[in-house]
N, C-alpha and C. Protein backbone atom coordinates (compact mmCIF):
# COMPACT_ATOMS: atom_id res chain seq x y z
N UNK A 1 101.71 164.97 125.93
CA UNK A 1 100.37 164.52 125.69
C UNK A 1 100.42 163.01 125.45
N UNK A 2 99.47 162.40 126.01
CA UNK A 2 99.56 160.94 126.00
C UNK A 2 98.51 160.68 124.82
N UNK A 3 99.30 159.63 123.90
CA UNK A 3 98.51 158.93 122.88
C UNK A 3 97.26 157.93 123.32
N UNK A 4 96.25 158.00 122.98
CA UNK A 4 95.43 156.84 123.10
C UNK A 4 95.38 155.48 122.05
N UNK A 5 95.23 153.98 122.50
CA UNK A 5 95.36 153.28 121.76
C UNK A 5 94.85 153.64 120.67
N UNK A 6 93.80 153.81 120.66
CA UNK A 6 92.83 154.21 119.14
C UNK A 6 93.17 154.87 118.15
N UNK A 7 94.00 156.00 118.88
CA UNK A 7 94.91 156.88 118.00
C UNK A 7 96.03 156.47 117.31
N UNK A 8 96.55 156.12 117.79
CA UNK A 8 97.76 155.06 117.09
C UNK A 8 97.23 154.27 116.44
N UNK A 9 95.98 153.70 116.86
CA UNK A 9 95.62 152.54 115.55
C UNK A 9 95.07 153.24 114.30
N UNK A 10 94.66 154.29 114.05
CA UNK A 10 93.82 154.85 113.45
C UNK A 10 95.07 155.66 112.59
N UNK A 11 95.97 155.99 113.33
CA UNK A 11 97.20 156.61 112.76
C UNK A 11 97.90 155.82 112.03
N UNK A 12 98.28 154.12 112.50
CA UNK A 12 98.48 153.29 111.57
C UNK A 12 98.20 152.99 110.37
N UNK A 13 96.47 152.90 110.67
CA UNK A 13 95.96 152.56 109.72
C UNK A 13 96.30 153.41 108.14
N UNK A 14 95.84 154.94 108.94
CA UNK A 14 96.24 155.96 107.61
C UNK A 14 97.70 155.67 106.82
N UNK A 15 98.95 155.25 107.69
CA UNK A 15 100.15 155.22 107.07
C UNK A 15 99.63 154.17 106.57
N UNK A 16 99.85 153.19 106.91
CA UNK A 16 99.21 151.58 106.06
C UNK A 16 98.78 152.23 104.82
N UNK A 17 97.71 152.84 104.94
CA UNK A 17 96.73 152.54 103.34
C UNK A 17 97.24 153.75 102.33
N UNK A 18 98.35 154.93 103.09
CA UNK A 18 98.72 155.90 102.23
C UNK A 18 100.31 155.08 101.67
N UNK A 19 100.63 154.48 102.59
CA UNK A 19 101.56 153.19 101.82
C UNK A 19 101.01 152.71 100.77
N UNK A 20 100.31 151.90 100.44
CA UNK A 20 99.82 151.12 99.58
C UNK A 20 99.02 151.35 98.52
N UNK A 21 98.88 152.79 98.62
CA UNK A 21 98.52 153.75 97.24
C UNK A 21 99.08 154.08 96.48
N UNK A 22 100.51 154.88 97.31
CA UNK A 22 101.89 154.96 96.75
C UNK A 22 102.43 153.66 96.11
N UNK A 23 102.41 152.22 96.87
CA UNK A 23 102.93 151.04 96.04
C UNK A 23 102.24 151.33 94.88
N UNK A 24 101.03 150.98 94.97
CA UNK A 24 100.71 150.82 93.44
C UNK A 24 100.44 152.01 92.60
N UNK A 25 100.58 153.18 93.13
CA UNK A 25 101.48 154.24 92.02
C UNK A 25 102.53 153.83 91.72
N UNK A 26 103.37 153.66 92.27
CA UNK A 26 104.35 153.21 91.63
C UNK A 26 104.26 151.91 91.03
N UNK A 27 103.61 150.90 91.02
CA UNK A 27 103.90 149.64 90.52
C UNK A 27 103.33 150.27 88.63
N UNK A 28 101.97 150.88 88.99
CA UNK A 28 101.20 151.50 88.11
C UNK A 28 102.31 151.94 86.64
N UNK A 29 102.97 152.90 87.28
CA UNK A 29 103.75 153.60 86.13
C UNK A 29 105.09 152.83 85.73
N UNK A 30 105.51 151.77 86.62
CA UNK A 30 106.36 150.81 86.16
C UNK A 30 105.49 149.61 85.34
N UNK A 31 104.34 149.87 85.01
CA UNK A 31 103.95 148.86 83.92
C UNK A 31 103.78 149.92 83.01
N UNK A 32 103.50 151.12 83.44
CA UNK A 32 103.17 151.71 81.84
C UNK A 32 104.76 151.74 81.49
N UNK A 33 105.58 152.03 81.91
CA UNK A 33 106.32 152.15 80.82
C UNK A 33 107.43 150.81 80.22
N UNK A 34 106.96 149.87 81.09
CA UNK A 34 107.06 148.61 80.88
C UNK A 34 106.06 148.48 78.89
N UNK A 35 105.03 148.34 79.19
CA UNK A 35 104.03 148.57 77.73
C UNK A 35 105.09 149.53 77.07
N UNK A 36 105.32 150.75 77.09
CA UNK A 36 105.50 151.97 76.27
C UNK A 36 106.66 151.84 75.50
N UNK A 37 107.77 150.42 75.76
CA UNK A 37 108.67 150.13 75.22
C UNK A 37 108.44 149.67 74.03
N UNK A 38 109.10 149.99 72.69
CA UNK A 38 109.27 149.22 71.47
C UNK A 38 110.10 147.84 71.63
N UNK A 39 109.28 146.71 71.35
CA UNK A 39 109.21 145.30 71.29
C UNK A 39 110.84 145.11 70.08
N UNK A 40 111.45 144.13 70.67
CA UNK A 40 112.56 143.62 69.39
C UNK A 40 112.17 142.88 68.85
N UNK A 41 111.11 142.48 68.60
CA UNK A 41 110.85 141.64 67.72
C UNK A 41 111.39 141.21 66.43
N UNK A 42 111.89 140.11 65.57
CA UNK A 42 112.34 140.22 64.39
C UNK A 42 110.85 140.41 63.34
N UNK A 43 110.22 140.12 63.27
CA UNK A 43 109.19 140.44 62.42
C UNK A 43 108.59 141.79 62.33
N UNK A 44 109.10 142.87 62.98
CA UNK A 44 109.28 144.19 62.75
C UNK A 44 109.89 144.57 62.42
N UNK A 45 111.11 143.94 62.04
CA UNK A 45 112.44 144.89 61.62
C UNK A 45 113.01 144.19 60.35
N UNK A 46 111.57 143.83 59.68
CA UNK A 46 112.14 143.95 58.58
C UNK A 46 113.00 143.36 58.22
N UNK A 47 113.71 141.67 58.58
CA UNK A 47 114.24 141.10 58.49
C UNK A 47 114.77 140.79 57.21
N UNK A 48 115.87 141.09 56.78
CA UNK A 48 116.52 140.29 55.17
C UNK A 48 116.43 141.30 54.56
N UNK A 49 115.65 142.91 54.53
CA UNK A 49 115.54 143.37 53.72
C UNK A 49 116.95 144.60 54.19
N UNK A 50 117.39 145.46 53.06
CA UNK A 50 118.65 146.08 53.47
C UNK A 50 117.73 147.30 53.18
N UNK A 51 118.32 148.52 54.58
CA UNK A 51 117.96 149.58 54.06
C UNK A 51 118.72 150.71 53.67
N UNK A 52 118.98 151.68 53.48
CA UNK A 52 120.01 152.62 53.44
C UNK A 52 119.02 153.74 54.95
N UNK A 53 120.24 154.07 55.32
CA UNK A 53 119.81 155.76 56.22
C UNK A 53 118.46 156.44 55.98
N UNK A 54 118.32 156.35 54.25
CA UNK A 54 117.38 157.63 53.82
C UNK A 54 116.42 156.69 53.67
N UNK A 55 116.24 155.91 53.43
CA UNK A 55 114.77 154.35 53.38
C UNK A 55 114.22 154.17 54.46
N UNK A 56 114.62 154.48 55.73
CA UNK A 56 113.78 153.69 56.60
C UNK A 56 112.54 154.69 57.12
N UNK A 57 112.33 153.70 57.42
CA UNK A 57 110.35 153.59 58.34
C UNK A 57 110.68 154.93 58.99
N UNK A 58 109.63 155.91 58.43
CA UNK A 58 109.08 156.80 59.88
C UNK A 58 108.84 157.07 61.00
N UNK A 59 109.26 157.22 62.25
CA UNK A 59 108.81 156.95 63.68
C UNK A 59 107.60 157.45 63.73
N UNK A 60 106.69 156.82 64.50
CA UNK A 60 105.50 157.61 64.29
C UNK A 60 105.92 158.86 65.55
N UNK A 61 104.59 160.22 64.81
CA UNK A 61 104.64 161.22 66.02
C UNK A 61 105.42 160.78 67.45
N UNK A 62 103.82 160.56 67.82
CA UNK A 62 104.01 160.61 69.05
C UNK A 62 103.45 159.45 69.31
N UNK A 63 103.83 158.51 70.55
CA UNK A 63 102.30 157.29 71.41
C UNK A 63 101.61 157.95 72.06
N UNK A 64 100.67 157.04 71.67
CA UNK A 64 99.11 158.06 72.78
C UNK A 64 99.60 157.92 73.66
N UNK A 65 99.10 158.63 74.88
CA UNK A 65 99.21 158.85 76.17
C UNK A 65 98.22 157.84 76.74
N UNK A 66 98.89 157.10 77.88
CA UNK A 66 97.95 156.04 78.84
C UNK A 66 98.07 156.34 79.81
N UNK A 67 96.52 156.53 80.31
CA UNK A 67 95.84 156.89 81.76
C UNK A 67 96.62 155.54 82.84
N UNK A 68 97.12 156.13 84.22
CA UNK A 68 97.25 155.20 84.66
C UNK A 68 96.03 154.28 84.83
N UNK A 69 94.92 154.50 84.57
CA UNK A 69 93.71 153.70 85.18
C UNK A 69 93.50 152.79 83.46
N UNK A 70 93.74 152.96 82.65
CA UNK A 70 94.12 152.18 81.59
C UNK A 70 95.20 151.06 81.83
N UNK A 71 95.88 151.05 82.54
CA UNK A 71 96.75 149.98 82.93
C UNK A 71 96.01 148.80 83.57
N UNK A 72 95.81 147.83 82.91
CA UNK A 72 95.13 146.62 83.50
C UNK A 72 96.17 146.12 85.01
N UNK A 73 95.21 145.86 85.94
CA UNK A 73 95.70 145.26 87.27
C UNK A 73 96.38 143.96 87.39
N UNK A 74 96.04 142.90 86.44
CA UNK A 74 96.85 141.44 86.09
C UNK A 74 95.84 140.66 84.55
N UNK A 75 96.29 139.77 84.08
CA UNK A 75 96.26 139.39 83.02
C UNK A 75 95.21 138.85 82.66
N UNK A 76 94.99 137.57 83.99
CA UNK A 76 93.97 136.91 84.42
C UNK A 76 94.07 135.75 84.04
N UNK A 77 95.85 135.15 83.72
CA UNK A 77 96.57 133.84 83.47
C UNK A 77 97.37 134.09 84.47
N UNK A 78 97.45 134.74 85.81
CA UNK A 78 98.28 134.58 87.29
C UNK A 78 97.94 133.47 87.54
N UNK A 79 98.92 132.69 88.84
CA UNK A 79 98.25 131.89 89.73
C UNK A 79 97.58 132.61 90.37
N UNK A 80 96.38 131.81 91.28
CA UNK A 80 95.51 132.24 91.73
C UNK A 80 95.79 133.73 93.15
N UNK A 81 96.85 133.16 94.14
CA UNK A 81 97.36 134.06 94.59
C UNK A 81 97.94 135.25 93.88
N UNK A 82 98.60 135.17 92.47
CA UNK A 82 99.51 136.12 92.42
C UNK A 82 98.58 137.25 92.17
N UNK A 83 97.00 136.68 91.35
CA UNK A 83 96.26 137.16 90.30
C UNK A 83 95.47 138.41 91.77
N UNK A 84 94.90 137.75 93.27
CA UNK A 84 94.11 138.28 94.14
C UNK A 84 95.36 139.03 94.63
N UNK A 85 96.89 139.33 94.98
CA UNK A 85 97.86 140.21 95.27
C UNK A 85 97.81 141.33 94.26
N UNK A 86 98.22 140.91 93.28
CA UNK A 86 98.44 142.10 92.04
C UNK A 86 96.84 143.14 92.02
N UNK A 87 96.10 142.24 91.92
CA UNK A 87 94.79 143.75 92.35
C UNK A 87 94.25 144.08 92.79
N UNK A 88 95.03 144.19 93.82
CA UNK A 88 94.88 144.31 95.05
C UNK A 88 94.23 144.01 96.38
N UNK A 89 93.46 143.21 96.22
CA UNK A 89 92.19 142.41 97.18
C UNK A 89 93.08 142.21 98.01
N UNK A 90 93.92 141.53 98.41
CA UNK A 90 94.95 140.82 99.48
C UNK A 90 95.15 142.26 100.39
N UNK A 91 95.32 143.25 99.99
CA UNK A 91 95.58 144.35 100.83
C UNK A 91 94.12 144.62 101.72
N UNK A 92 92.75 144.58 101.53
CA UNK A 92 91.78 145.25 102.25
C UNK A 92 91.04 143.69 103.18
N UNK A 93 91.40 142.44 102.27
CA UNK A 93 90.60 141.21 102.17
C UNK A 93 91.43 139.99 102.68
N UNK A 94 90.92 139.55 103.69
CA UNK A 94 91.02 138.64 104.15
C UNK A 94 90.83 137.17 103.35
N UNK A 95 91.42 136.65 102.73
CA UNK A 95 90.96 135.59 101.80
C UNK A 95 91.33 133.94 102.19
N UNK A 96 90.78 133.10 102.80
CA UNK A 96 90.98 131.58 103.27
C UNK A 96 91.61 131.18 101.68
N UNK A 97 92.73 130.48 101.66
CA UNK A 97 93.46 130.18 100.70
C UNK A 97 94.41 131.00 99.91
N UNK A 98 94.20 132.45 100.25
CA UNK A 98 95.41 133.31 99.68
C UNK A 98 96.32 133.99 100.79
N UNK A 99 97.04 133.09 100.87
CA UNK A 99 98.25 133.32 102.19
C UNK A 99 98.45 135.33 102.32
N UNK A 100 98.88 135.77 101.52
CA UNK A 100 98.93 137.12 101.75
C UNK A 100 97.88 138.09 102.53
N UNK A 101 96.43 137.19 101.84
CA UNK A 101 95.28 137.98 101.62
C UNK A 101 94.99 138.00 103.24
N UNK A 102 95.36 139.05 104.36
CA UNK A 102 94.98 139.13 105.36
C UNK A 102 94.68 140.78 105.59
N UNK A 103 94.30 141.20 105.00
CA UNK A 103 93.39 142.55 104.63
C UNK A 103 91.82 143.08 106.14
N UNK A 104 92.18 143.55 106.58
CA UNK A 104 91.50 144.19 107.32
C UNK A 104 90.18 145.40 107.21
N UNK A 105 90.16 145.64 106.09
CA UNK A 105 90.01 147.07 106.04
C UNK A 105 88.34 146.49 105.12
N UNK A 106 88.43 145.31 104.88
CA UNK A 106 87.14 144.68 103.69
C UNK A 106 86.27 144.05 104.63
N UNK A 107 85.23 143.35 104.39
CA UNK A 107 84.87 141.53 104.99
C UNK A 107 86.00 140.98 104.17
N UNK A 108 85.57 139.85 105.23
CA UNK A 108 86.51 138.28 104.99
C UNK A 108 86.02 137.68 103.93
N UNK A 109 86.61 137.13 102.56
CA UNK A 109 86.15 136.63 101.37
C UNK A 109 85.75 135.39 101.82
N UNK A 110 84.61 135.03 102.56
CA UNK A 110 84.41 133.58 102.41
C UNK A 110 82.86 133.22 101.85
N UNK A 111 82.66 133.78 100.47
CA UNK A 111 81.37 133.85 99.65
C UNK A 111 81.02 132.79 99.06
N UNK A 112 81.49 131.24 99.41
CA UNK A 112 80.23 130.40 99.07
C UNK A 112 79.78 129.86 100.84
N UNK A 113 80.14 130.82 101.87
CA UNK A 113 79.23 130.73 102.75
C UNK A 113 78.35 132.49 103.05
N UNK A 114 78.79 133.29 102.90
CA UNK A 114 78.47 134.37 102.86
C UNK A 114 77.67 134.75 101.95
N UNK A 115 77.74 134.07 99.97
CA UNK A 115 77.06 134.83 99.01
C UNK A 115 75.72 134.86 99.09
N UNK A 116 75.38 133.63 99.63
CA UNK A 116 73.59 133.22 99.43
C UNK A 116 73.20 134.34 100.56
N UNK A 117 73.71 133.91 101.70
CA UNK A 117 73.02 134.89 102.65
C UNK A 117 72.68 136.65 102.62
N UNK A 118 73.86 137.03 101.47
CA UNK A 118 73.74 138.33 101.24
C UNK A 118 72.92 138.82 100.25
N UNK A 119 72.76 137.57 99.07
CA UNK A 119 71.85 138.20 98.34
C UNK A 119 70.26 137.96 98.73
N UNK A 120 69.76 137.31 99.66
CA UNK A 120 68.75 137.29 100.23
C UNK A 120 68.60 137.80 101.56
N UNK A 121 69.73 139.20 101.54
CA UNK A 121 69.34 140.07 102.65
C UNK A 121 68.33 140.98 101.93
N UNK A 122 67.59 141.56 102.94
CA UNK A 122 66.35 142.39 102.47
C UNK A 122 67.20 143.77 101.84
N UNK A 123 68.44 144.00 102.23
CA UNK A 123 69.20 145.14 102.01
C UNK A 123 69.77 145.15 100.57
N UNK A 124 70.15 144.38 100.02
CA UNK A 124 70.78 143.94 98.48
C UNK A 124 69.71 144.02 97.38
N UNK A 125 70.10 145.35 96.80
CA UNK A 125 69.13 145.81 95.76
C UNK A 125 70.44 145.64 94.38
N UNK A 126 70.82 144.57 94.28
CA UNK A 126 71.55 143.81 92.87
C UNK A 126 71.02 143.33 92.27
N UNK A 127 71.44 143.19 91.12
CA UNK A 127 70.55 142.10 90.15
C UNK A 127 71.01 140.55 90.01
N UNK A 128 72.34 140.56 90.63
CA UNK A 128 72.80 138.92 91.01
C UNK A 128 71.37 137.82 91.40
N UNK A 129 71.92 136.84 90.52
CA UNK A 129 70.95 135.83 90.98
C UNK A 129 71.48 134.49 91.64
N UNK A 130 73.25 134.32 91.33
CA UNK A 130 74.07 133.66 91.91
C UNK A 130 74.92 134.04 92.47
N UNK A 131 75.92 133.30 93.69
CA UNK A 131 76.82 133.97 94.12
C UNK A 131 77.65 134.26 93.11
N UNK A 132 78.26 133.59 92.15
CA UNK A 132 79.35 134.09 90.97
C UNK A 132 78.81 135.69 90.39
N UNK A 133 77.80 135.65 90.30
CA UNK A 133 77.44 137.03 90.04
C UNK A 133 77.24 138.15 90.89
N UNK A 134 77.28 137.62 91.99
CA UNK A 134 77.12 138.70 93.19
C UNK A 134 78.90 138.79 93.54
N UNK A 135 79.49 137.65 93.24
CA UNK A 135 81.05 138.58 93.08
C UNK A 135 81.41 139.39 92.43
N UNK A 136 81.07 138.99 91.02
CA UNK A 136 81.29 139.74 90.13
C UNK A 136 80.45 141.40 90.25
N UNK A 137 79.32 141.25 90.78
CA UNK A 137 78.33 142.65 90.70
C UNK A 137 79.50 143.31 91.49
N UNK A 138 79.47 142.48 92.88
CA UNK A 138 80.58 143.15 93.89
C UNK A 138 82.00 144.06 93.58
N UNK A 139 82.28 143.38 92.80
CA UNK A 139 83.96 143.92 92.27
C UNK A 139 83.35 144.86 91.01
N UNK A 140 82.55 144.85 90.15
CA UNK A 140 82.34 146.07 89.15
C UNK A 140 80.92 147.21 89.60
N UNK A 141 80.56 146.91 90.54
CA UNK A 141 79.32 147.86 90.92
C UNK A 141 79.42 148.34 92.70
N UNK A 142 80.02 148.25 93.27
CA UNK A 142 80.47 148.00 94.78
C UNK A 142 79.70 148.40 95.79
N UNK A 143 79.07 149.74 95.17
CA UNK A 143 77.75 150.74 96.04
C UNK A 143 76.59 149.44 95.96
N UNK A 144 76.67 148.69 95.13
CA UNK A 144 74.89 147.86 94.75
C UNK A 144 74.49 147.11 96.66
N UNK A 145 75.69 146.58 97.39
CA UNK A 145 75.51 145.97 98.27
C UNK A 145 76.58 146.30 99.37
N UNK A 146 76.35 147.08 100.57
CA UNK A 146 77.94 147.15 101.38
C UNK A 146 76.84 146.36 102.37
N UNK A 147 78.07 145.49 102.93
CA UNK A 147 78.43 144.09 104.27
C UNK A 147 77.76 145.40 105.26
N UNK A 148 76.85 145.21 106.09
CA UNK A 148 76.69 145.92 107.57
C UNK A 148 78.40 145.73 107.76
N UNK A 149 78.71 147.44 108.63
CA UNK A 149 79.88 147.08 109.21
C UNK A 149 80.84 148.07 108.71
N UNK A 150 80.61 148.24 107.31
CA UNK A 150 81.73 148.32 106.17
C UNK A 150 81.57 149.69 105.73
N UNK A 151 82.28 150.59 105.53
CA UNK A 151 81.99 151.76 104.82
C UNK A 151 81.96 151.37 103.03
N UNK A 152 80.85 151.79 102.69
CA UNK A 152 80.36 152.55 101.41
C UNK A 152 81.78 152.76 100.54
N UNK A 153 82.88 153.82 100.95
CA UNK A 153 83.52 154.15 99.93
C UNK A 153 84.97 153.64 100.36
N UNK A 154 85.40 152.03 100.79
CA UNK A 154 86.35 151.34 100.48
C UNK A 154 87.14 151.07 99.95
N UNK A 155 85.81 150.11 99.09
CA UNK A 155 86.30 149.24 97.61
C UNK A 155 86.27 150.28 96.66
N UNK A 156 87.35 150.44 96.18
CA UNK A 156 87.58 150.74 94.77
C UNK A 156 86.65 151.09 93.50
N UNK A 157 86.25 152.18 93.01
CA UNK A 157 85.05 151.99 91.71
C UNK A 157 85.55 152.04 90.55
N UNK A 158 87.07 151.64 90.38
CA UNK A 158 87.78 151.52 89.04
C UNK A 158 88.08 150.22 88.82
N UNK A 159 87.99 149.52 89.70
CA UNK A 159 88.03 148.08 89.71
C UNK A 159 87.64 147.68 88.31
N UNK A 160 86.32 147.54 87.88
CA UNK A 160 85.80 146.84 86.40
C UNK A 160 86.53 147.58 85.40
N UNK A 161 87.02 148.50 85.57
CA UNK A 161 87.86 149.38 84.01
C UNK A 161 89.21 148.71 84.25
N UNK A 162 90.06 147.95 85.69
CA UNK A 162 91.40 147.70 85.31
C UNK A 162 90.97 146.17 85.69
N UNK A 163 90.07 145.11 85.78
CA UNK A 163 90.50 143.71 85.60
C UNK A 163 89.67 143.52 84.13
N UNK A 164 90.29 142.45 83.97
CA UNK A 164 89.83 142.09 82.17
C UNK A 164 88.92 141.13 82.40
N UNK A 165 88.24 140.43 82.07
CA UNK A 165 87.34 139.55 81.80
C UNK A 165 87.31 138.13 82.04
N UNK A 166 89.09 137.49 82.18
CA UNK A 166 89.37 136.50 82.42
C UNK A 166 89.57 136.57 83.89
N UNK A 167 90.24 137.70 84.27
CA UNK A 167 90.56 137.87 85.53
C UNK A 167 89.47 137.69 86.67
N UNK A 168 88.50 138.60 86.46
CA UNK A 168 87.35 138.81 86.81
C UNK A 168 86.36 137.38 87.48
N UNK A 169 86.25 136.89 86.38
CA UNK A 169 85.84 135.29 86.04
C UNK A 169 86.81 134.14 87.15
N UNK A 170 88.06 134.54 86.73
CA UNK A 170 88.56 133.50 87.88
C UNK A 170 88.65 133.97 89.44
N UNK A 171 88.85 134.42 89.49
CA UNK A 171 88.11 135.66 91.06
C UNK A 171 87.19 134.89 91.45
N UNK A 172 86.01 135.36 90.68
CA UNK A 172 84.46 134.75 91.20
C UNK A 172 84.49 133.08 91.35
N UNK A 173 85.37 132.89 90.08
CA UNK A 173 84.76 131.28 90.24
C UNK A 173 85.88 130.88 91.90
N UNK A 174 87.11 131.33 92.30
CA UNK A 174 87.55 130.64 93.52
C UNK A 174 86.40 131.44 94.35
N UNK A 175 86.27 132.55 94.27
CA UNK A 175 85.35 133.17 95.67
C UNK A 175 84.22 132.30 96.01
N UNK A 176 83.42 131.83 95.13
CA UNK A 176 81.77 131.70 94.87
C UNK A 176 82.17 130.48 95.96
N UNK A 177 83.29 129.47 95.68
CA UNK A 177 83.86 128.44 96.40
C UNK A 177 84.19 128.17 97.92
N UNK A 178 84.65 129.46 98.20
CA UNK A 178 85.45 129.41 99.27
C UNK A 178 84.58 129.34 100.53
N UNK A 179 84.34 128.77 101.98
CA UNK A 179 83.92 128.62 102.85
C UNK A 179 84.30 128.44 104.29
N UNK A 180 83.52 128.93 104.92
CA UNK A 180 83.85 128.96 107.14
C UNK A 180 84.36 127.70 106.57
């Protein structure tokens, strides 16, 4: 049976993106248990003081248990590339200035020529009133506006539970920037 191009591309594609789920399963649970480690700190241990066997500190029970989706995606003190790789945008998104970011599967991040035009499409029922906020709506609300073109269920809807606030912020402020 002869393959058709389409098929193979489409077959690609699936390995591609079932790749890159698996990466970041795995990257995922190599930070949790990265976190789950007890810190050496000297200011925990009680420095100078002597204990005997039968004196010391209690271990607690147990540590709570962390959802992988509790694992924050980057810090939001990356460089700017490392910060759009680590959560993943560079994989779906095409990004002018983030060498990696050649992502197929998104639009092309170029939203301070793209943002205005989208939020004064008749189609964009957001509450953005700037492009910085229509990035931001973009990355924590994703259904509010899809690009003609683009499927609906892409982007990610855990996105706003794993970037933090700084992260988020510096995102928008290079995106809002970037231009044809």
């Amino acid at each position: 049976m002869k393959k058709t191009k389409s098929s193979e591309s489409s077959g690609s594609r699936e390995t591609f993106l079932i790749f890159i789920v698996v990466a970041c399963g795995i990257m995922a649970i190599l930070s949790v248990n990265l976190f789950n480690h007890p810190t050496s700190d000297p200011s925990d241990a009680n420095v100078g003081e002597s204990t005997s066997p039968d004196q010391q500190r209690p271990l607690p029970e147990k540590a709570p248990s962390v959802a992988l989706i509790d694992v924050p995606l980057s810090t939001g003190t990356e460089p700017l590339e490392k910060l759009f790789v680590q959560s993943g945008c560079a994989v779906c998104h095409t990004i002018p200035g983030i060498a990696p970011a050649l992502g197929r599967e998104g639009p092309r991040l170029v939203l301070g020529t793209n943002g205005p035009l989208r939020l004064a499409d008749p189609q964009y029922q957001g509450t953005a009133t700037t492009v910085r906020e229509y990035v931001q709506e973009s990355i924590l609300n994703p259904g509010v506006y899809v690009v003609p073109g683009y499927s609906d269920r892409v982007m990610p809807r855990w996105y706003g539970k794993r970037l933090n606030a700084l992260a988020l912020d510096r995102m928008a402020e290079y995106l809002e920037n970037v231009k044809e």
